[in-house]
N, C-alpha and C. Protein backbone atom coordinates (compact mmCIF):
# COMPACT_ATOMS: atom_id res chain seq x y z
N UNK A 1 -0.49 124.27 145.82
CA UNK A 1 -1.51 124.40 146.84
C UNK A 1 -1.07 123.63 148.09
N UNK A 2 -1.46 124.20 149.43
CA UNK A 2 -0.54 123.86 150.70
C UNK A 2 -1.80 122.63 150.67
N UNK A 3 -1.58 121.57 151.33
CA UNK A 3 -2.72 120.96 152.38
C UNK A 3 -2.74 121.38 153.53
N UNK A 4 -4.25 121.15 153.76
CA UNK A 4 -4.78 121.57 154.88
C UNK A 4 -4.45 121.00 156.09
N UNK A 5 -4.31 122.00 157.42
CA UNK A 5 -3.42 121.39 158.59
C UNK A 5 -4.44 120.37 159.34
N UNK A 6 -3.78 119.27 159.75
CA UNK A 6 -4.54 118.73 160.40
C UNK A 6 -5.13 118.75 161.59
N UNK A 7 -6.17 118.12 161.94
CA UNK A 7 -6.19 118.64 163.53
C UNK A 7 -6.09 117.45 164.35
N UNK A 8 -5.13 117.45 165.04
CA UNK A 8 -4.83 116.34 165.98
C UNK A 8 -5.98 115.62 167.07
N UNK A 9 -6.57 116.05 167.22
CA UNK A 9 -8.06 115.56 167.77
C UNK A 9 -8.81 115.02 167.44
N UNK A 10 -9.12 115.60 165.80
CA UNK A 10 -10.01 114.75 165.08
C UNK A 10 -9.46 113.27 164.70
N UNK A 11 -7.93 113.50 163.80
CA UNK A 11 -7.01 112.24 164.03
C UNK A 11 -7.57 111.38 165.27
N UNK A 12 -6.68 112.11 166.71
CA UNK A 12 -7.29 110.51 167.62
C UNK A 12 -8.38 110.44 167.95
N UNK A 13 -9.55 110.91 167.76
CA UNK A 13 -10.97 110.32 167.76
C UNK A 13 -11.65 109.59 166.52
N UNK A 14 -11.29 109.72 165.23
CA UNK A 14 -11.24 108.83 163.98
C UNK A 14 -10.90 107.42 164.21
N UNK A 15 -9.30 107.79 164.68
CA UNK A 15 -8.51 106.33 164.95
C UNK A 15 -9.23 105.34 166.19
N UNK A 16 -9.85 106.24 167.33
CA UNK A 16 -10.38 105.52 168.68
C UNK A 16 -11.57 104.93 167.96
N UNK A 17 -12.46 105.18 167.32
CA UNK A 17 -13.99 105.11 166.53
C UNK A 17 -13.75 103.72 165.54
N UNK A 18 -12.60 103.60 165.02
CA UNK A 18 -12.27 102.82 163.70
C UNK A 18 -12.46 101.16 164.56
N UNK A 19 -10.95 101.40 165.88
CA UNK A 19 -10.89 100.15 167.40
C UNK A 19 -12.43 99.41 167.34
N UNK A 20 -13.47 100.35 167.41
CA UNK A 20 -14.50 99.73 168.03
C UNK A 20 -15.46 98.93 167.28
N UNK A 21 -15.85 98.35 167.67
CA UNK A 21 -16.54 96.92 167.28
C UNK A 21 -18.51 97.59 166.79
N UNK A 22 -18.48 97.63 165.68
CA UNK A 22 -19.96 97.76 165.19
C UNK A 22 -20.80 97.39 165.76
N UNK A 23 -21.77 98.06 166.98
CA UNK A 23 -23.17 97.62 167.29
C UNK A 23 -24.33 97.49 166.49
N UNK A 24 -24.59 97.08 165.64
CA UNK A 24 -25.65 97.74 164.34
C UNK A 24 -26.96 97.39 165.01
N UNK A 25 -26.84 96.39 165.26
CA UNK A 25 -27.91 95.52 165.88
C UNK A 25 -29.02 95.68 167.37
N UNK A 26 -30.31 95.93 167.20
CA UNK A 26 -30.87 96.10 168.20
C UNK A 26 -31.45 94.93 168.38
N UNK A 27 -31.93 94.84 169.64
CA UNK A 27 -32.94 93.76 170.30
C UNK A 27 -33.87 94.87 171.13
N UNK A 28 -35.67 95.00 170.79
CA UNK A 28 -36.25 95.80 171.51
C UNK A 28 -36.92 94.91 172.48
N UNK A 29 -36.98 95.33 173.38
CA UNK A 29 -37.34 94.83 174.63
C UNK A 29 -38.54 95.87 175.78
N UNK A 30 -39.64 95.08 176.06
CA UNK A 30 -40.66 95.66 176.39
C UNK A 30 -40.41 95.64 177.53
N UNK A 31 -40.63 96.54 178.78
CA UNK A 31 -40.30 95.97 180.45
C UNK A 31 -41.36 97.24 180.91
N UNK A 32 -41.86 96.56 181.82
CA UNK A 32 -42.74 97.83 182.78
C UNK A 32 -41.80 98.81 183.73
N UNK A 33 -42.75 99.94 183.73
CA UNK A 33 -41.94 101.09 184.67
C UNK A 33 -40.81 100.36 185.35
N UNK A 34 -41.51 99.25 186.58
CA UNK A 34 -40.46 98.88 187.40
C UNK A 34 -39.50 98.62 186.98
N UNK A 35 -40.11 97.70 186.20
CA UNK A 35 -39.04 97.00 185.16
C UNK A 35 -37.29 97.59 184.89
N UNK A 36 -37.85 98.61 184.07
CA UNK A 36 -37.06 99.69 183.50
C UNK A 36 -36.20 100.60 184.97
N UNK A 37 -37.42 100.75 186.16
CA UNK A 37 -36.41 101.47 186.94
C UNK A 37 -34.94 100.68 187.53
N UNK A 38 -35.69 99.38 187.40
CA UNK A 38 -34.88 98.55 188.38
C UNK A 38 -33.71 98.30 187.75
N UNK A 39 -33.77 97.93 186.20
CA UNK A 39 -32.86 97.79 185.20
C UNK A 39 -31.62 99.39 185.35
N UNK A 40 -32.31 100.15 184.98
CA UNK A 40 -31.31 101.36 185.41
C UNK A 40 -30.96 101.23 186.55
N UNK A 41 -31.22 101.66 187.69
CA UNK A 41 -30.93 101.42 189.01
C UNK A 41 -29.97 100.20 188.91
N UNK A 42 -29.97 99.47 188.50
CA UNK A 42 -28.55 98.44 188.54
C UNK A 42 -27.37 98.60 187.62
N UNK A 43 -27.97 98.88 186.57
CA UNK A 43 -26.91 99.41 185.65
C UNK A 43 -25.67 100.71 186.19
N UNK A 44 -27.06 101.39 186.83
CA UNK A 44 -25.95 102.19 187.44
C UNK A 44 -25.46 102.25 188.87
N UNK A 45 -25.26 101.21 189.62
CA UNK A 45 -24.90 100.50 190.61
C UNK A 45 -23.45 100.25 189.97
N UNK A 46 -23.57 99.56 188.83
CA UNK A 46 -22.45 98.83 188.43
C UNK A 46 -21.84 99.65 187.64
N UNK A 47 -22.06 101.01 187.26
CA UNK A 47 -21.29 101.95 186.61
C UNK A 47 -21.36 101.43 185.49
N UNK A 48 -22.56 100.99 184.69
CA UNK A 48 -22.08 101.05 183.17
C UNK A 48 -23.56 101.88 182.81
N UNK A 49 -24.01 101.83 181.29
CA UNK A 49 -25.35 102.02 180.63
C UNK A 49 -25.71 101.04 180.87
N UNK A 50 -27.40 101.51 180.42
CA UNK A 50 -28.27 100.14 180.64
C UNK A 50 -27.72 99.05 179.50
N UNK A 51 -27.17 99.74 178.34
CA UNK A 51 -26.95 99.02 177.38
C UNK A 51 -25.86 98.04 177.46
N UNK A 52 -24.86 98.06 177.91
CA UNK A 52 -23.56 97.56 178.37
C UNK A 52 -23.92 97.03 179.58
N UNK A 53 -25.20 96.90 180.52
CA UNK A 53 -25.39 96.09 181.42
C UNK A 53 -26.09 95.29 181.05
N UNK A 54 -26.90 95.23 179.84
CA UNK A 54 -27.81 94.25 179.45
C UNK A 54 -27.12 93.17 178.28
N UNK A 55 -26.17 93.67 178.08
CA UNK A 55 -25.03 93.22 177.20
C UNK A 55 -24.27 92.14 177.84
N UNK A 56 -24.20 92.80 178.73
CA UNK A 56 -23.53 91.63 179.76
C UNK A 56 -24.43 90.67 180.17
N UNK A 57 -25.37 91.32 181.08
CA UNK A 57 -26.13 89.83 181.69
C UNK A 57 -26.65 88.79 180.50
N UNK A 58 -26.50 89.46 179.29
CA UNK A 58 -27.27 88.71 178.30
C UNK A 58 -25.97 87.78 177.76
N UNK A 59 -24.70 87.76 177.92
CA UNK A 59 -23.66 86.98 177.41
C UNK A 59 -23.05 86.48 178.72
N UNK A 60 -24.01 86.08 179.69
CA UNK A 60 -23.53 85.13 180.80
C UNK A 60 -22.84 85.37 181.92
N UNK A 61 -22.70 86.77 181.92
CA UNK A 61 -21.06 87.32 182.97
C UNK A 61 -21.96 88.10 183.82
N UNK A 62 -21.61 87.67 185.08
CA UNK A 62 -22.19 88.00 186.10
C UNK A 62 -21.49 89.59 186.63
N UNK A 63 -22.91 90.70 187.11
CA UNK A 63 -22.07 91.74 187.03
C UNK A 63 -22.59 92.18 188.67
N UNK A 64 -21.58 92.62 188.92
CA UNK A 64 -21.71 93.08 190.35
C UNK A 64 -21.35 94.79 190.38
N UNK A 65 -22.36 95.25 191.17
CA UNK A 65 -22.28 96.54 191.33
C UNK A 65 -21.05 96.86 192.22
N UNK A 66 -20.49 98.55 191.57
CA UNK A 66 -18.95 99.04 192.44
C UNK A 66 -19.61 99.22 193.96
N UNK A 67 -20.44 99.53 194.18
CA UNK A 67 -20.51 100.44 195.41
C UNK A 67 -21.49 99.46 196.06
N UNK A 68 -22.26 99.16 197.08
CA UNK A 68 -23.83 98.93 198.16
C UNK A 68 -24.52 100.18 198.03
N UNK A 69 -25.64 99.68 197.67
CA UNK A 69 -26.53 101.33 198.06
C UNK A 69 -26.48 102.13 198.81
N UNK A 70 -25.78 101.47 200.13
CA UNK A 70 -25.41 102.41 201.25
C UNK A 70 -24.16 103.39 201.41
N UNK A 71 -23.19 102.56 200.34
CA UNK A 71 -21.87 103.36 200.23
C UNK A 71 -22.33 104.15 199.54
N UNK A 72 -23.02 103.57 198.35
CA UNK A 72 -23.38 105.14 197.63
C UNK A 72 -23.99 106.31 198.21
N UNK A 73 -25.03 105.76 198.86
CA UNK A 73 -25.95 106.84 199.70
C UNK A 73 -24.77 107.81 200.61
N UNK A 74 -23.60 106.84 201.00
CA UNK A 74 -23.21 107.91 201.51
C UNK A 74 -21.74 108.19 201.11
N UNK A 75 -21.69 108.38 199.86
CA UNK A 75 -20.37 109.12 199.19
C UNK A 75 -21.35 110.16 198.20
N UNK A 76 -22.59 109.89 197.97
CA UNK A 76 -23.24 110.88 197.91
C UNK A 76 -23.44 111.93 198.78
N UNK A 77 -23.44 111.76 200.08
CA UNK A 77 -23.67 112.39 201.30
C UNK A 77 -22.27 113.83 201.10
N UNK A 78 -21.57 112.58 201.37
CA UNK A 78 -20.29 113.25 201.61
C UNK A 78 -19.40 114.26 200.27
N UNK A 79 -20.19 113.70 198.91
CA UNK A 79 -19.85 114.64 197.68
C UNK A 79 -20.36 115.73 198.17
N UNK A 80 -21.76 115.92 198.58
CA UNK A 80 -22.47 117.23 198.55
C UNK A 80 -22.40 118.08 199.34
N UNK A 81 -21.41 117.65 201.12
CA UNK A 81 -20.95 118.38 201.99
C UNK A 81 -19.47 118.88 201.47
N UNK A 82 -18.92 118.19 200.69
CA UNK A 82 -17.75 118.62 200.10
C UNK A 82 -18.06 120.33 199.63
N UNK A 83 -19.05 120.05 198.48
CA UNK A 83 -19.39 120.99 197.77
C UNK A 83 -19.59 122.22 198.24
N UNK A 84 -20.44 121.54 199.28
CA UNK A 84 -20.91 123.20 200.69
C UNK A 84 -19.86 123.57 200.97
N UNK A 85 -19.07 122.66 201.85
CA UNK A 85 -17.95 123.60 202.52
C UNK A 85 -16.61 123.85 201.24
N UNK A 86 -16.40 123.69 200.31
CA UNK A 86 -16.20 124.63 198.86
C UNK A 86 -16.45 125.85 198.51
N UNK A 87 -17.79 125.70 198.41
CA UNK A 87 -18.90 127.15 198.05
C UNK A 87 -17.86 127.95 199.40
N UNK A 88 -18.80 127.68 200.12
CA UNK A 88 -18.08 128.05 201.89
C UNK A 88 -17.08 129.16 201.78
N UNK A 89 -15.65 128.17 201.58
CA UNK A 89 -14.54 128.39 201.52
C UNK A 89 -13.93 129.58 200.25
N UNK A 90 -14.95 129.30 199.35
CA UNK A 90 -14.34 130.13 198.43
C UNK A 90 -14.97 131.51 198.00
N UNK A 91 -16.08 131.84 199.08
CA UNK A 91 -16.69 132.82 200.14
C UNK A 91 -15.77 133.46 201.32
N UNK A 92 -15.08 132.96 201.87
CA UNK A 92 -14.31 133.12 202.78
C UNK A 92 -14.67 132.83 203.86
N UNK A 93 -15.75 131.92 204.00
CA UNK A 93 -16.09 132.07 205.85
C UNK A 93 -15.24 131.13 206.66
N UNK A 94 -14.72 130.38 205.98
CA UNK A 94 -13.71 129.50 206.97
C UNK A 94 -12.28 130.12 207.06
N UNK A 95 -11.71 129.42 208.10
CA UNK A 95 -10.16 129.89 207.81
C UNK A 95 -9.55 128.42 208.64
N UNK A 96 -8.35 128.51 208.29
CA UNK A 96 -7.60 127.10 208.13
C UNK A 96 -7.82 126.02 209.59
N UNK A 97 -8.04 126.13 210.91
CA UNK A 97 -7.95 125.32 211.44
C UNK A 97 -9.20 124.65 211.37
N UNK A 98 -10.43 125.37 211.67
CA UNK A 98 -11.71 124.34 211.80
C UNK A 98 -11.74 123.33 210.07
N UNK A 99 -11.31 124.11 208.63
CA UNK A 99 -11.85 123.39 207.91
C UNK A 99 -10.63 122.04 207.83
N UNK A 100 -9.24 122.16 208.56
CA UNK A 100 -8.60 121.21 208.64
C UNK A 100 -9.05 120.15 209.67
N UNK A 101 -10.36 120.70 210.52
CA UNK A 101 -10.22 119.29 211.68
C UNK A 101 -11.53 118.85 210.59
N UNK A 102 -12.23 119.33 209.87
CA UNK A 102 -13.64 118.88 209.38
C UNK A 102 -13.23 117.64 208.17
N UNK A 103 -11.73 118.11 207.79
CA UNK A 103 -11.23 116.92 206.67
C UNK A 103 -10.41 115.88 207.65
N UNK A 104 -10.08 116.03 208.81
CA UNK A 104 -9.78 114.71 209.43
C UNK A 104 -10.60 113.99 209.68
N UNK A 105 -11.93 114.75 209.74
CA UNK A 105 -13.32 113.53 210.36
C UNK A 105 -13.60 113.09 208.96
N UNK A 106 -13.31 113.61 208.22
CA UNK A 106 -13.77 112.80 206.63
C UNK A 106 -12.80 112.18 206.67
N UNK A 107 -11.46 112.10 206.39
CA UNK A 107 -10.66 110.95 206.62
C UNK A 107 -11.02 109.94 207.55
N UNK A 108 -11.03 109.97 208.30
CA UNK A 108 -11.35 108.77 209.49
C UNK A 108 -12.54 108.51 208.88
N UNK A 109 -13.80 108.97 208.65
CA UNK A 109 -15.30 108.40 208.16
C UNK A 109 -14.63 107.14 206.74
N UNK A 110 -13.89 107.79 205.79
CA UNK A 110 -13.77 107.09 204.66
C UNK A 110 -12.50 106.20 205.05
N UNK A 111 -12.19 106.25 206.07
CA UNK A 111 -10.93 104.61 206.46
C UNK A 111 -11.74 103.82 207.07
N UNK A 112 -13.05 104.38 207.66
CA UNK A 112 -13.51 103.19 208.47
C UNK A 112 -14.77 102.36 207.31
């Protein structure tokens, strides 16, 4: 009888799963709406879960968010004009010079 082929995926996601360190353990924690928004809202400032941000502040390590609300606000801005002139483009309404001067002003916006 042959054995069965393996599947290489399952392998390295077994092996990545085995690395990691057992969370078993909860701590429930009561917080009002704000509470809770504000907690998310920072967590994801700083690019992690709430869980891995509360993990942290709770073992002493001070966590600082990647972005200012304002950078975010506006690399949000600028994701979603991306997107338009995408759609746009892959419509056909542009053609090469205007959408090349529209990515120099995004260059210059994101150097300054």
């Amino acid at each position: 009888m042959e054995e069965p082929e393996k599947n290489p995926h399952y392998e390295a996601r077994k092996s990545g799963a085995a690395g990691r360190e057992n969370k078993g353990k909860m701590i429930p924690v009561r917080v009002t709406e704000q509470e809770h928004a504000q907690i998310k809202s920072n967590a994801i400032l700083a690019g992690l879960s709430v869980s891995e941000y509360l993990r942290r502040l709770g073992a002493g390590h001070q966590v600082k968010a990647r972005f200012e609300k304002e950078e975010k606000r506006n690399l949000q801005g600028i994701g979603t004009n991306l997107n338009q002139l995408a759609a746009y483009a892959n419509k056909g309404f542009f053609n090469e010079k205007p959408l090349l001067a529209v990515l120099d002003q995004l260059k210059k916006v994101l150097q300054s």
